[in-house]
Structure formats: structure tokens, C-alpha cells
N, C-alpha and C. Protein backbone atom coordinates (compact mmCIF):
# COMPACT_ATOMS: atom_id res chain seq x y z
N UNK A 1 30.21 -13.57 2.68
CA UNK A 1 31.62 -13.19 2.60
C UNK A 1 32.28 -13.56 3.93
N UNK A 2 33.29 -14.47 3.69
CA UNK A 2 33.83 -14.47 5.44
C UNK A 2 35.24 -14.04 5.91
N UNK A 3 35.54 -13.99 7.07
CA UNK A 3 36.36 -13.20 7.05
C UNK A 3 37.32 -12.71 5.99
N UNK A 4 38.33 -13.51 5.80
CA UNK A 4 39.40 -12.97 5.07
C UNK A 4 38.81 -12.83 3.77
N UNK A 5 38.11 -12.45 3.27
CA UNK A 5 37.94 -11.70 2.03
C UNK A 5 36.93 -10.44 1.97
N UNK A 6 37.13 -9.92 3.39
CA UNK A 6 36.89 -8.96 3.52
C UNK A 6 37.43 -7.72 2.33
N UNK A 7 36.52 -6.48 2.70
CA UNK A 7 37.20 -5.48 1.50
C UNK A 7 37.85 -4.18 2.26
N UNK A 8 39.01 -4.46 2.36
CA UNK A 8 40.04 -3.80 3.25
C UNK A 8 40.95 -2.27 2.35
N UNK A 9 40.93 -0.77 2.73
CA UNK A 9 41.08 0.26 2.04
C UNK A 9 42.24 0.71 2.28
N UNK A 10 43.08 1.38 1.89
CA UNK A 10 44.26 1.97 1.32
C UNK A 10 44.70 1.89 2.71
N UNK A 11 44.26 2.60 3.93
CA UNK A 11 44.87 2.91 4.63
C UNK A 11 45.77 1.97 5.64
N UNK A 12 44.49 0.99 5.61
CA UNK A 12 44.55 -0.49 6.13
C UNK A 12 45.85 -0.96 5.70
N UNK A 13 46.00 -1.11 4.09
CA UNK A 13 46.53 -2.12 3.28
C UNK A 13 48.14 -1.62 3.53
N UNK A 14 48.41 -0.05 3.75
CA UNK A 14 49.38 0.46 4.00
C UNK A 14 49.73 -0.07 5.24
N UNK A 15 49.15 0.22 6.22
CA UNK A 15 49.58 -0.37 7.36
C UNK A 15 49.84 -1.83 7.99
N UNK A 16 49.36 -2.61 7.12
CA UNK A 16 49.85 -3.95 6.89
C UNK A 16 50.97 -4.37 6.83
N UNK A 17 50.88 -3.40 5.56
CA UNK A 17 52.24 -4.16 4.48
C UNK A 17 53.86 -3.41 5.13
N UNK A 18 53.67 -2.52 5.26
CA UNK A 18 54.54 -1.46 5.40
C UNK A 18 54.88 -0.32 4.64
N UNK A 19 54.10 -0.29 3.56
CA UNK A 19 54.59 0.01 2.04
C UNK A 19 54.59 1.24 2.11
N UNK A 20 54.98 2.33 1.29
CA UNK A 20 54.82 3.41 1.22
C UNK A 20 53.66 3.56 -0.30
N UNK A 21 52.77 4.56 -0.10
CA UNK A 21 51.46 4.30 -1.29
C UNK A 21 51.93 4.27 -2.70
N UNK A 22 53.33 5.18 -2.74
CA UNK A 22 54.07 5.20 -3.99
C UNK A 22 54.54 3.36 -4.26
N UNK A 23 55.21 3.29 -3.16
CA UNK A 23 55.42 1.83 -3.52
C UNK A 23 54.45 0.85 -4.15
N UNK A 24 53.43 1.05 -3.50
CA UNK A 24 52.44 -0.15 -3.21
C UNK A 24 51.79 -0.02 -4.83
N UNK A 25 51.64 1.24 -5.49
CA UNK A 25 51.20 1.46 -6.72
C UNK A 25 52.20 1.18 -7.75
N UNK A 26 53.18 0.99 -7.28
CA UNK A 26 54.43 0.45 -8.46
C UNK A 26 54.51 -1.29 -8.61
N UNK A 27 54.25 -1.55 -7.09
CA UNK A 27 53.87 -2.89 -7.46
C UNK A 27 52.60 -3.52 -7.79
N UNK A 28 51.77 -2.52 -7.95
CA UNK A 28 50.39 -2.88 -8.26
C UNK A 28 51.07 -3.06 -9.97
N UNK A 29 51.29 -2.16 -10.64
CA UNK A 29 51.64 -2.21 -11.59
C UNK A 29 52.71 -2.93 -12.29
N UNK A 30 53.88 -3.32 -11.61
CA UNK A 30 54.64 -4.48 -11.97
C UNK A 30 53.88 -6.05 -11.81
N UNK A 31 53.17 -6.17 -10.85
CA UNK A 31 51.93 -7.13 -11.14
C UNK A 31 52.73 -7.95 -9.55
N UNK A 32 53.55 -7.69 -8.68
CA UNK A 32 54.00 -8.15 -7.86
C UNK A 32 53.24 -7.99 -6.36
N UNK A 33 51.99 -6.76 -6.75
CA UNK A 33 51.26 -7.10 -5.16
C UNK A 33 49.56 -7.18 -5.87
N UNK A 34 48.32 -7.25 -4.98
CA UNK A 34 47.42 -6.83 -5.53
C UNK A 34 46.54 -6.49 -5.94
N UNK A 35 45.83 -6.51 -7.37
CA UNK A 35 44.87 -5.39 -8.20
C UNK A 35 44.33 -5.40 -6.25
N UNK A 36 43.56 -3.67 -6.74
CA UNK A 36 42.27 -2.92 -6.18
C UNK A 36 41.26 -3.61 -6.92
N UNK A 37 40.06 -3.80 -6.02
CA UNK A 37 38.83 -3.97 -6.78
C UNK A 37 38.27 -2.66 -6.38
N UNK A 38 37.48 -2.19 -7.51
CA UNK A 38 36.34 -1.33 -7.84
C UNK A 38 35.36 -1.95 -6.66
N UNK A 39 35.03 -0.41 -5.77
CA UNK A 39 34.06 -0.86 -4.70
C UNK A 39 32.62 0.07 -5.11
N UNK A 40 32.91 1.42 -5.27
CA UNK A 40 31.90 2.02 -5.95
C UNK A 40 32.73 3.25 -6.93
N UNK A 41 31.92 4.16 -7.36
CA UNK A 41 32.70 5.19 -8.56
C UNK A 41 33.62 5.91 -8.14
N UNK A 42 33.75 5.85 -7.20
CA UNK A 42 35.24 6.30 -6.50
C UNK A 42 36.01 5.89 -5.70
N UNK A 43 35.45 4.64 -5.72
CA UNK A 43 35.97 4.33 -4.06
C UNK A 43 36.86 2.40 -4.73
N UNK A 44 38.11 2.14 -4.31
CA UNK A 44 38.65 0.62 -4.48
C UNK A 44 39.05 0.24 -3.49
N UNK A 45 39.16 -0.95 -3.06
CA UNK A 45 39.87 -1.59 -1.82
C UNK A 45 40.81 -2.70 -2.34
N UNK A 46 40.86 -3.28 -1.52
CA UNK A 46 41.81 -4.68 -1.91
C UNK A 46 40.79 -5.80 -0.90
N UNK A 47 41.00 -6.99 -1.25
CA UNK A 47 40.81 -8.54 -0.87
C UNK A 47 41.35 -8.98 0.23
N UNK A 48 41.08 -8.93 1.58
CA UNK A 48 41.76 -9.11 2.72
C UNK A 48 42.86 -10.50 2.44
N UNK A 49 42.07 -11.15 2.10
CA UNK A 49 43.22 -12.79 1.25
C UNK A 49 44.33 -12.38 0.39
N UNK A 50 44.00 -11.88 -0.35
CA UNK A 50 44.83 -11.13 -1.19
C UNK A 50 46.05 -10.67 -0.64
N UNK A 51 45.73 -9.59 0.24
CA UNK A 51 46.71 -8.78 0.68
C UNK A 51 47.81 -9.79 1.48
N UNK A 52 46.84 -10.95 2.34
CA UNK A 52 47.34 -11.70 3.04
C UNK A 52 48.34 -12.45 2.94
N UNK A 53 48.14 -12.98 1.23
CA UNK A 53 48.90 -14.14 0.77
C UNK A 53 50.05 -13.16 0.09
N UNK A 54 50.27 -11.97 0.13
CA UNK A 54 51.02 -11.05 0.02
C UNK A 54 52.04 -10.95 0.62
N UNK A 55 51.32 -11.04 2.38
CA UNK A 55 52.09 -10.73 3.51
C UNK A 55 52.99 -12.12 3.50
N UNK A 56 52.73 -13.14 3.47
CA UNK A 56 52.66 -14.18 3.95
C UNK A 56 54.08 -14.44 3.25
N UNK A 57 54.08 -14.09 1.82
CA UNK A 57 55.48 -14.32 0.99
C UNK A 57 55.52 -13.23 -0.10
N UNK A 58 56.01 -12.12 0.62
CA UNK A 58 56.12 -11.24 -0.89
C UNK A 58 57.14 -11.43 -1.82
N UNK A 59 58.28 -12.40 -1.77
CA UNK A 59 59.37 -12.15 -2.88
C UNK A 59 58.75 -12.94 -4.08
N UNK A 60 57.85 -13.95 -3.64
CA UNK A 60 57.62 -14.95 -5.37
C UNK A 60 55.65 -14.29 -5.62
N UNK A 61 55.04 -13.59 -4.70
CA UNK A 61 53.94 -13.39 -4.97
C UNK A 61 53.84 -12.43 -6.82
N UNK A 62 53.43 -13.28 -7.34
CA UNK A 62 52.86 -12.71 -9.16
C UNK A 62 51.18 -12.59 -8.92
N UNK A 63 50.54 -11.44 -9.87
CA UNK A 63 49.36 -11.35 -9.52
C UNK A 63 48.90 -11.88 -10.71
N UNK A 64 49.39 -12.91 -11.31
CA UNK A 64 49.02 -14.24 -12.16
C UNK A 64 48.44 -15.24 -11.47
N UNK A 65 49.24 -15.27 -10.65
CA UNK A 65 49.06 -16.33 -9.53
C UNK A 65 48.09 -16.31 -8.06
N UNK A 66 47.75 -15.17 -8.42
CA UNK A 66 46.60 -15.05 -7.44
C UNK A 66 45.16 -15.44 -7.17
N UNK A 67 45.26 -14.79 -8.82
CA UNK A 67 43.43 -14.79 -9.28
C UNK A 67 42.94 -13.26 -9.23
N UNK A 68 43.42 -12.47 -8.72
CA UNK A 68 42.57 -11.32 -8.42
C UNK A 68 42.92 -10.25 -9.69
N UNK A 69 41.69 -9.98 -9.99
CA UNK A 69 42.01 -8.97 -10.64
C UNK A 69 40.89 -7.72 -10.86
N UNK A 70 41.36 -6.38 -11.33
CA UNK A 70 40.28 -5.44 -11.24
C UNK A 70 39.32 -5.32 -11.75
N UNK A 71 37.81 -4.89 -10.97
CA UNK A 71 36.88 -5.50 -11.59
C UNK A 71 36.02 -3.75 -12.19
């Protein structure tokens, strides 16, 4: 696994983005930021790339267009 696809957790991903967690779960669900992967039975993170290519351009990012999705 190399760097950027590291498996990076809520708190992280908040502090990245700027998002507020309410937010960040509304756009999980409009499909505009994205999926969590399943890390163990309780536990999800996100795709350090993922989040990245997020940062990088959030107004056209679709999580069609990503590839990622929950596993």
C-alpha cells in the first residue's frame, strides 16, 4: 500500500476537508464526496486518494467517477 492510499479516519478526514461530520455524511450520500470503506466490524475510514482527489476539486467530484466504493 503506498502512501496515498493510506486508510485515513473520521477525524483526519474532517480536518482536511473542513467539513462539518453532518456535512460530510450528506455528501457521502448525495454521492458528491467519498464512500467509507469497512475497516473492521466497527470501525470505516476513507482512501487517503480519495479524499485527496476530493480536496483537489470538490465542485465536479461524483463518486461515479472515482471508483471507490463501500466494501
Amino acid at each position: 500500500m503506498n502512501n496515498s492510499d493510506r486508510i485515513i479516519r473520521l477525524k483526519t478526514v474532517l480536518a482536511r476537508t473542513g467539513l462539518s461530520r453532518s456535512t460530510l455524511y450528506r455528501k457521502i450520500a448525495d454521492g458528491t464526496f467519498p464512500a467509507q470503506i469497512r475497516i473492521s466490524v466497527h470501525g470505516a475510514g476513507w482512501r487517503e486518494s480519495s479524499v485527496n482527489r476530493w480536496i483537489a476539486d470538490p465542485v465536479s467530484y461524483r463518486e461515479g467517477q472515482a471508483g471507490s466504493h463501500v466494501q
